[in-house]
PDB file of N, CA and C in Angstrom:
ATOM      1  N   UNK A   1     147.927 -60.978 153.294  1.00  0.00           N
ATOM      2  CA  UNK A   1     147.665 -62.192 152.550  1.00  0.00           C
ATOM      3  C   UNK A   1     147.418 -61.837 151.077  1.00  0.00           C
ATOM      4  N   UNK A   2     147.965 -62.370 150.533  1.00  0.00           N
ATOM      5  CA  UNK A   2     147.635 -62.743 148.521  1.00  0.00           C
ATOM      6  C   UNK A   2     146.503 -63.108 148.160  1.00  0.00           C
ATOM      7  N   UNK A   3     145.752 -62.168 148.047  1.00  0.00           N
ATOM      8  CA  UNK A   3     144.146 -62.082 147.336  1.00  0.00           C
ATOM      9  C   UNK A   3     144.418 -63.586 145.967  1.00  0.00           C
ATOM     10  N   UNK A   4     145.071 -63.546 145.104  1.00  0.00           N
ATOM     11  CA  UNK A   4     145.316 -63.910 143.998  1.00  0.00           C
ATOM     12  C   UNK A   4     145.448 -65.453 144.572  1.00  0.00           C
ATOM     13  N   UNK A   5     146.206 -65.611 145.749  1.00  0.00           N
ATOM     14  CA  UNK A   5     146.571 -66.910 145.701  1.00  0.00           C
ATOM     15  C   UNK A   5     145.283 -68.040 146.092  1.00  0.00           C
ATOM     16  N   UNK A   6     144.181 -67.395 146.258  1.00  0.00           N
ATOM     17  CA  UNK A   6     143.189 -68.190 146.663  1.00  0.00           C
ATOM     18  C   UNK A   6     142.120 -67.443 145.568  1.00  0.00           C
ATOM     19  N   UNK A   7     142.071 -67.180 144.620  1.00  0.00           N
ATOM     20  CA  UNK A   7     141.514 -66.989 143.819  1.00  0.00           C
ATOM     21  C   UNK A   7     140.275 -67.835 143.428  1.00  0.00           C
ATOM     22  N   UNK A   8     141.106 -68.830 142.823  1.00  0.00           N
ATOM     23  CA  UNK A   8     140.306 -70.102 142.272  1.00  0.00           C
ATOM     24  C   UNK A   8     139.929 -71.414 143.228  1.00  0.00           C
ATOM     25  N   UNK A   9     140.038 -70.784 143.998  1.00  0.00           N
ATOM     26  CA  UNK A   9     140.109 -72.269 145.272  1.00  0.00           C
ATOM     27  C   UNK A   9     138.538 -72.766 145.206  1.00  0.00           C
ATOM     28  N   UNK A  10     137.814 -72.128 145.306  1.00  0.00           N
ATOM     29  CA  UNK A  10     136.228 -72.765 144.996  1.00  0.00           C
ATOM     30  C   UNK A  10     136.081 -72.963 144.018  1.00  0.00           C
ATOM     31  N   UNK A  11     136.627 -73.141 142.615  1.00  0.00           N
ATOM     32  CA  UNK A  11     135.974 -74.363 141.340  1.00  0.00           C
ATOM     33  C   UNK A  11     137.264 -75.145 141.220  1.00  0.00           C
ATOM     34  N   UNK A  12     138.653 -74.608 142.025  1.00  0.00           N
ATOM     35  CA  UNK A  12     139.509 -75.847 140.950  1.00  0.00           C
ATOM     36  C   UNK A  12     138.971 -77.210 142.063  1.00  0.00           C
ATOM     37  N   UNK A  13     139.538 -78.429 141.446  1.00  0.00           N
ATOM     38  CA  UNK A  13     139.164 -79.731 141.588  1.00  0.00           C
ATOM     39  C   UNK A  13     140.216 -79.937 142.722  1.00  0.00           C
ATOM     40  N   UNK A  14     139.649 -80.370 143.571  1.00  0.00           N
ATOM     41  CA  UNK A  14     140.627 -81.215 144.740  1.00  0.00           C
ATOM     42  C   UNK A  14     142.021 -82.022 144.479  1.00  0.00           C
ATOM     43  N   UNK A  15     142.946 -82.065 144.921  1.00  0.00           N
ATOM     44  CA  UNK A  15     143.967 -82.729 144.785  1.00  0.00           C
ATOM     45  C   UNK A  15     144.276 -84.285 144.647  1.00  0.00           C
ATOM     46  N   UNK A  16     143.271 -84.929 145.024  1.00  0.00           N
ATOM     47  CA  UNK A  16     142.901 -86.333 145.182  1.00  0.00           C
ATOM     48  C   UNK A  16     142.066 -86.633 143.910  1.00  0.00           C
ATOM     49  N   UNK A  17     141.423 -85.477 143.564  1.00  0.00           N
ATOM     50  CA  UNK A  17     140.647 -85.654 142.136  1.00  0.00           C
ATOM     51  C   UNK A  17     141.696 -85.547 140.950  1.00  0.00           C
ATOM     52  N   UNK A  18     142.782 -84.147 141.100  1.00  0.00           N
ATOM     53  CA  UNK A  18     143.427 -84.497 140.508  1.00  0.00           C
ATOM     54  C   UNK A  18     144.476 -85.693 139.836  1.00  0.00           C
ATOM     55  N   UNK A  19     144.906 -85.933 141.447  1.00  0.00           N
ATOM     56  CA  UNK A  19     145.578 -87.762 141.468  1.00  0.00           C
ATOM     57  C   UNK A  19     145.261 -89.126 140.458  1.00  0.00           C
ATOM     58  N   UNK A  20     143.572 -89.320 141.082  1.00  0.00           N
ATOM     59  CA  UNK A  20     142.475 -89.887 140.323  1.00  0.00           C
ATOM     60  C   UNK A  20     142.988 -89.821 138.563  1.00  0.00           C
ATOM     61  N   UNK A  21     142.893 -88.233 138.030  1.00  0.00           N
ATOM     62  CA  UNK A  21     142.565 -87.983 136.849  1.00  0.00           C
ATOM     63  C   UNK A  21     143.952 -88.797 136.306  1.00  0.00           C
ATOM     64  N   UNK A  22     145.293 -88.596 136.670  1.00  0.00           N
ATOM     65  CA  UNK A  22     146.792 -88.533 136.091  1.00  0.00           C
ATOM     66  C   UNK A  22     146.693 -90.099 136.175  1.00  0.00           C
ATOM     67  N   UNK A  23     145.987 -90.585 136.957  1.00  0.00           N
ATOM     68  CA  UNK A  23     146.773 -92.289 137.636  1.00  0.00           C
ATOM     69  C   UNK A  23     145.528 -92.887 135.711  1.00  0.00           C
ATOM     70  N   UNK A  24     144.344 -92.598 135.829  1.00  0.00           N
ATOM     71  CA  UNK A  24     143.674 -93.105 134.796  1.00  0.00           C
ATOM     72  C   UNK A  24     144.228 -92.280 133.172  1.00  0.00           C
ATOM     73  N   UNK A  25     144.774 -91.208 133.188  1.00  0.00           N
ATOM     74  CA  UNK A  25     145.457 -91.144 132.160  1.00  0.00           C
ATOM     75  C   UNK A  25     146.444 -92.080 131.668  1.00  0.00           C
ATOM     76  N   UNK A  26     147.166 -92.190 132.534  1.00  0.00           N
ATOM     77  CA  UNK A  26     148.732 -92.951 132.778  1.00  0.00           C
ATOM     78  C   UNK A  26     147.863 -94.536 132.634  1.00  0.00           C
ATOM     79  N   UNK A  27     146.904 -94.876 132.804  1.00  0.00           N
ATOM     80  CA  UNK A  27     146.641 -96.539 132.401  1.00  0.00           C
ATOM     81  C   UNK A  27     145.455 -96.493 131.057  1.00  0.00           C
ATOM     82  N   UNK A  28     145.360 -95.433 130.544  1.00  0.00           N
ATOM     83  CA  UNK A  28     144.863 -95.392 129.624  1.00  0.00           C
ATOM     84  C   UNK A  28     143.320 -95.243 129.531  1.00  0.00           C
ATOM     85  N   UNK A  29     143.076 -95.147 130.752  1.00  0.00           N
ATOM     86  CA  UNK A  29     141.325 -95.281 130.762  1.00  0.00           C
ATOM     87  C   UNK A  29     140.813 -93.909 130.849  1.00  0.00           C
ATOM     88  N   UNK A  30     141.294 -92.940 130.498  1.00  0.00           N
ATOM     89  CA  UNK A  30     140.565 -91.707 130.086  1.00  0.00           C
ATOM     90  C   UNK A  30     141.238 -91.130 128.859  1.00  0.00           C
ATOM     91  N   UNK A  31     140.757 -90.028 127.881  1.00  0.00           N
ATOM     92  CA  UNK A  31     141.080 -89.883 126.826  1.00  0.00           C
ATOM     93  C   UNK A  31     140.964 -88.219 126.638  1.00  0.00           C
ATOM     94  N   UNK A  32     141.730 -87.478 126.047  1.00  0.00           N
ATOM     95  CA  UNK A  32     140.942 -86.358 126.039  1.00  0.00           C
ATOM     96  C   UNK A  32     139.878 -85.577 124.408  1.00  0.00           C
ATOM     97  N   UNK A  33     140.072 -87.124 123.513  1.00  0.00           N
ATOM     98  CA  UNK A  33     138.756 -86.984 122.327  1.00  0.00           C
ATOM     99  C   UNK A  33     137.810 -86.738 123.186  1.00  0.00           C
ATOM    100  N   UNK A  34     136.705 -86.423 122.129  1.00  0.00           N
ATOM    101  CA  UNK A  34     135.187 -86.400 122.575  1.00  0.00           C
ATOM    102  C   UNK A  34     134.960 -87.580 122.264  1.00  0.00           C
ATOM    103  N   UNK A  35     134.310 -88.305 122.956  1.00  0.00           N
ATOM    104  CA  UNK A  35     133.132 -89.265 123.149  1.00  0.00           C
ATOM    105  C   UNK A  35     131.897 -89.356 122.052  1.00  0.00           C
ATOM    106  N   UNK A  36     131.618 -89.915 121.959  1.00  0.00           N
ATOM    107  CA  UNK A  36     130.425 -90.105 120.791  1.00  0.00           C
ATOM    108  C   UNK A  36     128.897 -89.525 121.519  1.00  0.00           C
ATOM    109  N   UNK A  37     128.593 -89.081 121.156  1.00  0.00           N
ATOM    110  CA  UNK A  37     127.415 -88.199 121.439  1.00  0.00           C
ATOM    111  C   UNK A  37     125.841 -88.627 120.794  1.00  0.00           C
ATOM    112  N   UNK A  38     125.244 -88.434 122.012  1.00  0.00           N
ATOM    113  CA  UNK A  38     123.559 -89.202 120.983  1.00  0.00           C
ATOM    114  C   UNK A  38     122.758 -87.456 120.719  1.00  0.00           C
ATOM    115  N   UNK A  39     122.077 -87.782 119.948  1.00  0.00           N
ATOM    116  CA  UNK A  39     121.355 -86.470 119.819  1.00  0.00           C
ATOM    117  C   UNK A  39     121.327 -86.146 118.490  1.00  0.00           C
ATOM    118  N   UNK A  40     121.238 -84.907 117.845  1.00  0.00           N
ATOM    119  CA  UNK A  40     120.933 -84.520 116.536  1.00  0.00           C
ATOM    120  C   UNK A  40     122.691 -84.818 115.992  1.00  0.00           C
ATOM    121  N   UNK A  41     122.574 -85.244 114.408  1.00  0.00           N
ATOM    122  CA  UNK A  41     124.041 -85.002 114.125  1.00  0.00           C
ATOM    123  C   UNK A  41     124.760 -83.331 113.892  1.00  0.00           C
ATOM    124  N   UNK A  42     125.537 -82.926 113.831  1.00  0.00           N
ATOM    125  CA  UNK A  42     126.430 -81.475 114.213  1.00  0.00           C
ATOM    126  C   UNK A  42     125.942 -81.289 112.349  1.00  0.00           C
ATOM    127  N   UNK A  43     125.781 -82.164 111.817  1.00  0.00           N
ATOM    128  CA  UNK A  43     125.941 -81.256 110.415  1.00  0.00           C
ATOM    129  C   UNK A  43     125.033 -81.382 109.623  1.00  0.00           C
ATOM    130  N   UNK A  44     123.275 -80.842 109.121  1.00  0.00           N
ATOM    131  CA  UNK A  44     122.107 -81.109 109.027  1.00  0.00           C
ATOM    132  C   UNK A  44     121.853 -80.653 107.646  1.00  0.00           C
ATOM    133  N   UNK A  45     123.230 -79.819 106.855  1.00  0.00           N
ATOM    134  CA  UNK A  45     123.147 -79.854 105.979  1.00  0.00           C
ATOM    135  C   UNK A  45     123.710 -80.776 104.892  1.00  0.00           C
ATOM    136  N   UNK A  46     122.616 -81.544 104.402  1.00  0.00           N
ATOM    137  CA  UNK A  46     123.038 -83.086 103.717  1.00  0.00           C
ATOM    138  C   UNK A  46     121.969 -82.777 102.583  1.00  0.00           C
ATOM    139  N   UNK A  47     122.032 -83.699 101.748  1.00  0.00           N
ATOM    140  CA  UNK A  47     121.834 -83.834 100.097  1.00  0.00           C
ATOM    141  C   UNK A  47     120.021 -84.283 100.787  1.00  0.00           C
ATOM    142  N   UNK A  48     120.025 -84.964 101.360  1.00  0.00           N
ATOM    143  CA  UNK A  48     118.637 -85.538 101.852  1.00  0.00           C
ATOM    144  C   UNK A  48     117.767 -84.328 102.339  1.00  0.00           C
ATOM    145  N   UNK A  49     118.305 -83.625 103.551  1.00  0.00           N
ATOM    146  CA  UNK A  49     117.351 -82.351 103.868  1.00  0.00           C
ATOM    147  C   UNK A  49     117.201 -81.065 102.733  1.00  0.00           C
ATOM    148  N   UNK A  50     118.144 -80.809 101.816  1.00  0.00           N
ATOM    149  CA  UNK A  50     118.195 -80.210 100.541  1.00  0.00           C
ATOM    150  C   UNK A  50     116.868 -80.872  99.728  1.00  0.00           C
ATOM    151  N   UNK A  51     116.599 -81.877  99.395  1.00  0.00           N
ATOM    152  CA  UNK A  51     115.707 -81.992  98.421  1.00  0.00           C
ATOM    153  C   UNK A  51     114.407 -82.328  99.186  1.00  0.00           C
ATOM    154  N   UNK A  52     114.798 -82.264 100.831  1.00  0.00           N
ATOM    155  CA  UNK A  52     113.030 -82.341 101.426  1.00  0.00           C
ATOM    156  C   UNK A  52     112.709 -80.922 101.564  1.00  0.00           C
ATOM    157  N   UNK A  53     113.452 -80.055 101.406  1.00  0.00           N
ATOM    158  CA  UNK A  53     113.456 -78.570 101.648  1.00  0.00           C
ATOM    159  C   UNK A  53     112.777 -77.745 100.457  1.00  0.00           C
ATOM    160  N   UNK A  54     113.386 -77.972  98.988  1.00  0.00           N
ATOM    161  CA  UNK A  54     112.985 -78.101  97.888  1.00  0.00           C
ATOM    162  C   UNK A  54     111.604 -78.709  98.036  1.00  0.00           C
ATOM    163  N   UNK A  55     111.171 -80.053  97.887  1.00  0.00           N
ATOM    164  CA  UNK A  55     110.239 -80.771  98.116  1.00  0.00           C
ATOM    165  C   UNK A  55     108.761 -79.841  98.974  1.00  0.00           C
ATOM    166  N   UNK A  56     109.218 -79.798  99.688  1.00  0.00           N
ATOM    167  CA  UNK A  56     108.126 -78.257 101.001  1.00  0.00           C
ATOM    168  C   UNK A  56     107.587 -77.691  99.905  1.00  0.00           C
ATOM    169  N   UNK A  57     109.005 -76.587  99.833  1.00  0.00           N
ATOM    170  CA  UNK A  57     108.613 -75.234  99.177  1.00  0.00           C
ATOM    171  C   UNK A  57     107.599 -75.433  97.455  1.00  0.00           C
ATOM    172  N   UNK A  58     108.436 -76.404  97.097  1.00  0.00           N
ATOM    173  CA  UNK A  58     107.565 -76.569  95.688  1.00  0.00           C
ATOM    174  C   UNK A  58     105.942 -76.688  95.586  1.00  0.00           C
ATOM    175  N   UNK A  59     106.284 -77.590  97.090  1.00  0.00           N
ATOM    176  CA  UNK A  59     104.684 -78.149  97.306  1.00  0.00           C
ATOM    177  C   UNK A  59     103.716 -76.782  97.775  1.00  0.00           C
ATOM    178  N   UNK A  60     104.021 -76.201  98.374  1.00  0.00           N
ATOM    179  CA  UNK A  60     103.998 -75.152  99.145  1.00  0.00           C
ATOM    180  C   UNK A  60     104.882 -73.501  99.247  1.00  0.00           C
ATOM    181  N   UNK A  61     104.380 -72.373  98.541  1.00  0.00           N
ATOM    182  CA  UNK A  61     105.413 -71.684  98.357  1.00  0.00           C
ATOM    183  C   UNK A  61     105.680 -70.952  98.997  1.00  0.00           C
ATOM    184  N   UNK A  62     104.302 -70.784  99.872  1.00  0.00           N
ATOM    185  CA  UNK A  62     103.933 -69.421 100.790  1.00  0.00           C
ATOM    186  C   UNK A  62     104.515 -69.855 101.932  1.00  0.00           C
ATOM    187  N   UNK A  63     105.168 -71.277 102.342  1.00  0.00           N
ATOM    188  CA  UNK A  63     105.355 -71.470 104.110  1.00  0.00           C
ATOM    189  C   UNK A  63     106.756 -70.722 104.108  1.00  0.00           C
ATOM    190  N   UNK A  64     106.879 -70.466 105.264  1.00  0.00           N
ATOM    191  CA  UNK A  64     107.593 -69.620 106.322  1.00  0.00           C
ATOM    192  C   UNK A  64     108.542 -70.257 106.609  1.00  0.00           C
ATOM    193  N   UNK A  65     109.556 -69.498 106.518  1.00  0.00           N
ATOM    194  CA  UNK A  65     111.013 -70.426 107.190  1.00  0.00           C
ATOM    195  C   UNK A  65     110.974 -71.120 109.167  1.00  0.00           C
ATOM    196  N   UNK A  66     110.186 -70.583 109.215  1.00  0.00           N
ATOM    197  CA  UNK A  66     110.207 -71.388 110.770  1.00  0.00           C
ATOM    198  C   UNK A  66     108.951 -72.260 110.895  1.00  0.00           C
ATOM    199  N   UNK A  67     108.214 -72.495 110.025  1.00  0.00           N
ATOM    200  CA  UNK A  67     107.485 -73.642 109.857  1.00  0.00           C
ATOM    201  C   UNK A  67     108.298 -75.045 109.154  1.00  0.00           C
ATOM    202  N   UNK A  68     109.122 -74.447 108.268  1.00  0.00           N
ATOM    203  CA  UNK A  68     109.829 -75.516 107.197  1.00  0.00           C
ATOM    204  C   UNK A  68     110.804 -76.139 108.219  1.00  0.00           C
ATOM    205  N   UNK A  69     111.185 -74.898 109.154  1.00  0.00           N
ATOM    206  CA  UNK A  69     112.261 -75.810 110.357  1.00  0.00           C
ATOM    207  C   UNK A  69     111.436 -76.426 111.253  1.00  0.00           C
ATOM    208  N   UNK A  70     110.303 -75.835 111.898  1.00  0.00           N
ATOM    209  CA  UNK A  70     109.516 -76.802 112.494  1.00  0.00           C
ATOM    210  C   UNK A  70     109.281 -78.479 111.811  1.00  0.00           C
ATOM    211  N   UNK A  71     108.826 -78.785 110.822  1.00  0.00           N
ATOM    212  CA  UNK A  71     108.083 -79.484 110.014  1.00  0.00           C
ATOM    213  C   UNK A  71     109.967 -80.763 109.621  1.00  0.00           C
ATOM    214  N   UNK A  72     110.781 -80.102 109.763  1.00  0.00           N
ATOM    215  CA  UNK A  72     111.856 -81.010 109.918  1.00  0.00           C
ATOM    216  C   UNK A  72     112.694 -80.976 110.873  1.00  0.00           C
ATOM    217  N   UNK A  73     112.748 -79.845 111.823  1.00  0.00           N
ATOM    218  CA  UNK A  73     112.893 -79.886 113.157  1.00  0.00           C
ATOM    219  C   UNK A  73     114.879 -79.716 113.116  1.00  0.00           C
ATOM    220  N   UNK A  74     114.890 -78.975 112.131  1.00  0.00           N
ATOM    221  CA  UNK A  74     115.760 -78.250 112.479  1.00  0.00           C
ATOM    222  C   UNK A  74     115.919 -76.969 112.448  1.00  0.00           C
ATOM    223  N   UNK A  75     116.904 -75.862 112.695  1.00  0.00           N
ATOM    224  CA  UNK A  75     117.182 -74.544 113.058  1.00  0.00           C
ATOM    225  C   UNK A  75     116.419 -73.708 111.691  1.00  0.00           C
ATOM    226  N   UNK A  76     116.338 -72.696 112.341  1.00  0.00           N
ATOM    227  CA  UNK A  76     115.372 -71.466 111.290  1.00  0.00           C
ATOM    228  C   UNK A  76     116.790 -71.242 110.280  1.00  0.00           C
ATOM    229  N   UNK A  77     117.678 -70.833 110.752  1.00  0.00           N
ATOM    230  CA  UNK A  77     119.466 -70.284 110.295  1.00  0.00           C
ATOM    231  C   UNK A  77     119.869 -71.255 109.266  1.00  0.00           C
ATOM    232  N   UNK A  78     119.665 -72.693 109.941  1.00  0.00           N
ATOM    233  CA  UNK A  78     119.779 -73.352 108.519  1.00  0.00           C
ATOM    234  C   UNK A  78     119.065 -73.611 107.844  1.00  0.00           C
ATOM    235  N   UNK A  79     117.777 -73.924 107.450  1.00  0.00           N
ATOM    236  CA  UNK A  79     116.580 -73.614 106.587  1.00  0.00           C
ATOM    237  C   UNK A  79     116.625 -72.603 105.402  1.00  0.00           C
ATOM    238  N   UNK A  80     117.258 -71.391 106.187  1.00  0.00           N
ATOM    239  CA  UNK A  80     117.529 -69.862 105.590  1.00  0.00           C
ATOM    240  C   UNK A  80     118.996 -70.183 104.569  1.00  0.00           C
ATOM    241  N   UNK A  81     119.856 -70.837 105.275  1.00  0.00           N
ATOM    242  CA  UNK A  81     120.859 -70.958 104.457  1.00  0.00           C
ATOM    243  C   UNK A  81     120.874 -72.170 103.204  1.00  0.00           C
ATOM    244  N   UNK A  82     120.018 -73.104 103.583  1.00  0.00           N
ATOM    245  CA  UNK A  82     119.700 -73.986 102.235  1.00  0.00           C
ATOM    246  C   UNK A  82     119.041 -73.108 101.413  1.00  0.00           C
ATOM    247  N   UNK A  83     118.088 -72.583 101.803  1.00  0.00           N
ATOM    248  CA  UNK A  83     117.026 -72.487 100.979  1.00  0.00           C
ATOM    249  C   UNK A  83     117.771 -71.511  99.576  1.00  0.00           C
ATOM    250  N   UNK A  84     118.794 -70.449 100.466  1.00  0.00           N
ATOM    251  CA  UNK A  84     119.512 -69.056  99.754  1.00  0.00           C
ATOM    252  C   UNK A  84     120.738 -69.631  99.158  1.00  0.00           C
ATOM    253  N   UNK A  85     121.146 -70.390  99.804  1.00  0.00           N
ATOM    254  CA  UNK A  85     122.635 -71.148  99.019  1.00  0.00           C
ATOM    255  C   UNK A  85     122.573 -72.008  98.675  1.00  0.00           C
ATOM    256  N   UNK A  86     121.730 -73.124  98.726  1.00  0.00           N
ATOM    257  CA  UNK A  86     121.853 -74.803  97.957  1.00  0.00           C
ATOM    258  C   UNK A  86     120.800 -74.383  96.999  1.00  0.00           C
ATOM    259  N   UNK A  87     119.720 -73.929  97.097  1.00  0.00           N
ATOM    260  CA  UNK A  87     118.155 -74.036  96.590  1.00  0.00           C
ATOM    261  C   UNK A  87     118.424 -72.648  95.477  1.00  0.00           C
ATOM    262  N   UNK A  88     119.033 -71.671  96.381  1.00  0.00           N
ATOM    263  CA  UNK A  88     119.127 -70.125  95.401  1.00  0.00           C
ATOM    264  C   UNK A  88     117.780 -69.563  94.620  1.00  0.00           C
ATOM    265  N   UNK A  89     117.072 -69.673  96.033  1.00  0.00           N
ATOM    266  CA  UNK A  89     115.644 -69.390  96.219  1.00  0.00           C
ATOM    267  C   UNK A  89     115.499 -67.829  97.168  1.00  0.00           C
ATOM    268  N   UNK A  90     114.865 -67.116  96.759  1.00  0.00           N
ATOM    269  CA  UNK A  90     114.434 -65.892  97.441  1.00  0.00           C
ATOM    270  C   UNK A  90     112.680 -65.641  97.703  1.00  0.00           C
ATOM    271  N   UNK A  91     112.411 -64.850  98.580  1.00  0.00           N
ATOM    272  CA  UNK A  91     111.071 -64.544  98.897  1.00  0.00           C
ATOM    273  C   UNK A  91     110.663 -63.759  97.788  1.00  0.00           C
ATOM    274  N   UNK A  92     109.372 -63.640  97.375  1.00  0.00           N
ATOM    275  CA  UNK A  92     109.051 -62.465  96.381  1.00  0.00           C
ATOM    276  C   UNK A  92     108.005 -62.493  96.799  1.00  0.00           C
ATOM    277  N   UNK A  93     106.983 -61.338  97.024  1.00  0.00           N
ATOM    278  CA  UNK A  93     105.529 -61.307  97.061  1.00  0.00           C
ATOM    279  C   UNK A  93     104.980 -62.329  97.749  1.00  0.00           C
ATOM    280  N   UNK A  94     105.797 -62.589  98.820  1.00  0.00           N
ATOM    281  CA  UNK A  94     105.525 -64.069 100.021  1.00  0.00           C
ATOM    282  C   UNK A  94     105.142 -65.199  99.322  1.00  0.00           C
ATOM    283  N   UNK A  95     105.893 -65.979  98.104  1.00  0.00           N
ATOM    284  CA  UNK A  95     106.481 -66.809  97.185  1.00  0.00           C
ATOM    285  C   UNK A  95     107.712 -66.923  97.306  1.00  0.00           C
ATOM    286  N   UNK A  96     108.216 -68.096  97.820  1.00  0.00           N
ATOM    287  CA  UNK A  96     109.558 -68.671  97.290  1.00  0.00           C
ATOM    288  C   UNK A  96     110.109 -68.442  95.998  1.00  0.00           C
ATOM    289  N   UNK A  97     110.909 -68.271  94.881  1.00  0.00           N
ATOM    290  CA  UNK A  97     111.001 -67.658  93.634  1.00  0.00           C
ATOM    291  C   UNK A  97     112.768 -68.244  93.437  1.00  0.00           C
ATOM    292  N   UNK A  98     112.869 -68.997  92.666  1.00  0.00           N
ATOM    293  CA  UNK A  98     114.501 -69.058  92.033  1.00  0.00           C
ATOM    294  C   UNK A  98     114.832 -67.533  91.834  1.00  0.00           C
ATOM    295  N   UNK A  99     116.063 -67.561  92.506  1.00  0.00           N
ATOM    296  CA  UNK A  99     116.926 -66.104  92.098  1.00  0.00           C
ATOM    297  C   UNK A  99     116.917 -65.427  90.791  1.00  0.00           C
ATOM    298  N   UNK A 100     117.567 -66.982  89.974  1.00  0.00           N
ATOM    299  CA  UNK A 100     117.428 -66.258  88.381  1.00  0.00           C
ATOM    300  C   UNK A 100     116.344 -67.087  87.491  1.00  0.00           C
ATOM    301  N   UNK A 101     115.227 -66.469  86.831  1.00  0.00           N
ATOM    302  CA  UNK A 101     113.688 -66.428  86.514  1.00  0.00           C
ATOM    303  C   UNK A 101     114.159 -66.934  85.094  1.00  0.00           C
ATOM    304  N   UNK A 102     113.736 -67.537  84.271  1.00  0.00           N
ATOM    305  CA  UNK A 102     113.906 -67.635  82.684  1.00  0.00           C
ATOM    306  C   UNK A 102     113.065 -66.355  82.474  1.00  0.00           C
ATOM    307  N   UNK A 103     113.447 -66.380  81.003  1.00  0.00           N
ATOM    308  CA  UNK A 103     112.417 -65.206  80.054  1.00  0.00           C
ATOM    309  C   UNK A 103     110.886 -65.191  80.120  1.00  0.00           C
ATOM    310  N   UNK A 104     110.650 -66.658  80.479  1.00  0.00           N
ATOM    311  CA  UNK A 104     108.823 -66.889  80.441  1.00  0.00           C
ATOM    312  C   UNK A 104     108.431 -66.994  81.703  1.00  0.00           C
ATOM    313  N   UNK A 105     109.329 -66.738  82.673  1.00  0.00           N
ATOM    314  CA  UNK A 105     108.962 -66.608  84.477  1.00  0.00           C
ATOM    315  C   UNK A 105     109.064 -65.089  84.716  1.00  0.00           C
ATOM    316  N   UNK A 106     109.823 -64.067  83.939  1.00  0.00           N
ATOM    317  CA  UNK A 106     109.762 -62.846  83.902  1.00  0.00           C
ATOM    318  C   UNK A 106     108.390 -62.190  83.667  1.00  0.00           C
TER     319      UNK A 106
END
C-alpha cells in the first residue's frame, strides 16, 4: 500500500464539505477576501499615537518603553519604532533625548 496516498486523510475536509464549499462559491455566497475584522486596527502607527507618544515622553522622560506601550496598549516594537523613527528620540542617561541636540542642549 502507498504510504503517501493516505497521507493527509485526517485534516483534508470531507467530500460533501467540499461539494458544500464549490455549490456556495458558484452562487456567490462565499468569497475568498477577508472579512472585516473587530479588534485592534493592523496599523497603530498614525499621526494621533505619534503626538500621544511625544506627549508621554515630554511629560515624562524617564518612562520605559513598555510602560508607554502599556499606558496606550500597544506593542513595545512599535513604541520603539515611533519613538526612533517618527520622534528621532534616543535614551541617554535614562532620558529620552532628540538625536540631534542644538548648541545650548550640548
Amino acid at each position: 500500500m502507498d504510504k503517501n496516498k493516505f497521507r493527509f486523510s485526517n485534516t483534508a475536509p470531507e467530500k460533501s464539505t467540499i461539494k458544500d464549499w464549490y455549490a456556495k462559491f458558484r452562487r456567490s455566497e462565499m468569497s475568498t477576501e477577508d472579512g472585516e475584522r473587530s479588534g485592534r486596527p493592523k496599523e497603530v502607527v498614525t499621526e494621533e499615537n505619534i503626538k500621544k507618544i511625544n506627549k508621554i515622553i515630554l511629560n515624562d522622560r524617564k518612562l520605559k518603553l513598555n510602560k508607554v506601550a502599556d499606558i496606550l496598549e500597544i506593542s513595545n516594537e512599535r513604541v520603539h519604532h515611533i519613538i526612533h523613527e517618527y520622534l528621532g528620540m534616543r535614551k541617554l542617561c535614562e532620558k529620552w533625548v532628540p538625536r540631534e541636540l542644538t548648541f545650548d542642549q550640548k
